[in-house]
Protein backbone atom coordinates (compact mmCIF):
# COMPACT_ATOMS: atom_id res chain seq x y z
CA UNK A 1 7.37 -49.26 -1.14
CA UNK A 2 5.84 -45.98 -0.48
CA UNK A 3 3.18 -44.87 -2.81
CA UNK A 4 4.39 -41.43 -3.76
CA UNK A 5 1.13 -38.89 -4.10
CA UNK A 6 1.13 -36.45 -7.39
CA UNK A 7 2.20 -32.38 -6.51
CA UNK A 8 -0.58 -30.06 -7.06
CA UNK A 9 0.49 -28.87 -10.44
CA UNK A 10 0.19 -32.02 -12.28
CA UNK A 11 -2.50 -33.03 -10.81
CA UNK A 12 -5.87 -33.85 -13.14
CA UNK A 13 -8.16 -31.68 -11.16
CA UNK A 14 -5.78 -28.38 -10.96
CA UNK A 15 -6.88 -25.88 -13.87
CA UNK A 16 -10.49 -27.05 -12.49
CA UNK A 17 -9.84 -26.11 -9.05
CA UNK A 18 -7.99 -22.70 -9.99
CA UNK A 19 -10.88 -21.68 -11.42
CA UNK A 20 -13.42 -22.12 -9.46
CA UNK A 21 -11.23 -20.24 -6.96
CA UNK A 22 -11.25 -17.35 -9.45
CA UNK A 23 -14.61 -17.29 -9.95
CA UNK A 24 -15.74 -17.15 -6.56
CA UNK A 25 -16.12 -13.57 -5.72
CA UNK A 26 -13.46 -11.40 -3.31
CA UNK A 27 -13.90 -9.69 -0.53
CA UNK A 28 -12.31 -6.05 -0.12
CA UNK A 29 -10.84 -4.96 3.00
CA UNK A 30 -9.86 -1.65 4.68
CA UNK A 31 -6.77 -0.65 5.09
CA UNK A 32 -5.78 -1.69 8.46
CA UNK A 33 -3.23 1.57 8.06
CA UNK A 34 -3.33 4.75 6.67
CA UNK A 35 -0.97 7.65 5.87
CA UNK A 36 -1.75 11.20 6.01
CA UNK A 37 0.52 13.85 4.90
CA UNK A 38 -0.70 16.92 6.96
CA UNK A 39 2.30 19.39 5.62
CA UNK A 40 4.34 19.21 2.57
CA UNK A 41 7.15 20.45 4.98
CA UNK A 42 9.85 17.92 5.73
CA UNK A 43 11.91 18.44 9.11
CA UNK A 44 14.29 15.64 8.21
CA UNK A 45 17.82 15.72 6.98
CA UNK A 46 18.09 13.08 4.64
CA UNK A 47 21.24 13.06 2.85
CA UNK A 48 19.55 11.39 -0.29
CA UNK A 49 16.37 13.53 -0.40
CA UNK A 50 16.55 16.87 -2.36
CA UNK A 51 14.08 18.15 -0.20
CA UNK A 52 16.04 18.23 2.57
CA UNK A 53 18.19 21.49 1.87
CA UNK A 54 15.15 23.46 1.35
CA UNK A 55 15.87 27.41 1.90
CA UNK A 56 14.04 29.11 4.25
CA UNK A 57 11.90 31.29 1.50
CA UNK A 58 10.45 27.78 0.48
CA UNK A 59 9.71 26.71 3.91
CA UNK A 60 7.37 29.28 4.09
CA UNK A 61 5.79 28.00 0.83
CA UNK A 62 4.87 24.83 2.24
CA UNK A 63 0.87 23.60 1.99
CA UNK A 64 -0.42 22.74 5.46
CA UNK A 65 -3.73 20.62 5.20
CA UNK A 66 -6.83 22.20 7.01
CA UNK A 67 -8.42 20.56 9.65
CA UNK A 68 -11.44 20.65 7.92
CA UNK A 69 -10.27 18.74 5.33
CA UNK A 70 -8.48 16.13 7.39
CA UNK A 71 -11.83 15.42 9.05
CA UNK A 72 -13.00 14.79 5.96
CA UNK A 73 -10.55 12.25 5.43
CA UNK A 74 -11.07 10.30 8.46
């Protein structure tokens, strides 16, 4: 006969173990990736996106991030 060995979850040690791997404290990471809008302008034609049949008197509305302030950022 093989000896069958317990899963995890019923084993007697489990809520013991889960917590001390609560406790111990967690390191945070960077993001290895990061996003930066630089214009609120979309050239895309996106059939779903509302943004995408913008008129040209709201194109010229659009916010363009300074590079001052994407240095900032980074």
């Amino acid at each position: 006969m093989i000896a069958q060995s317990k899963p995890y979850l019923i084993s007697r040690n489990f809520c013991k173990k889960i917590y001390h791997q609560l406790k111990k404290p967690r390191k945070t990471k960077f993001h290895e990736i990061i996003s930066i809008e630089l214009s609120t302008l979309c050239n895309a034609k996106c059939k779903f996106c509302p943004h995408s049949n913008i008129h040209e008197k709201d194109k010229k509305r659009a916010i363009n991030m300074s590079e001052e302030v994407f240095r900032k950022i980074i």
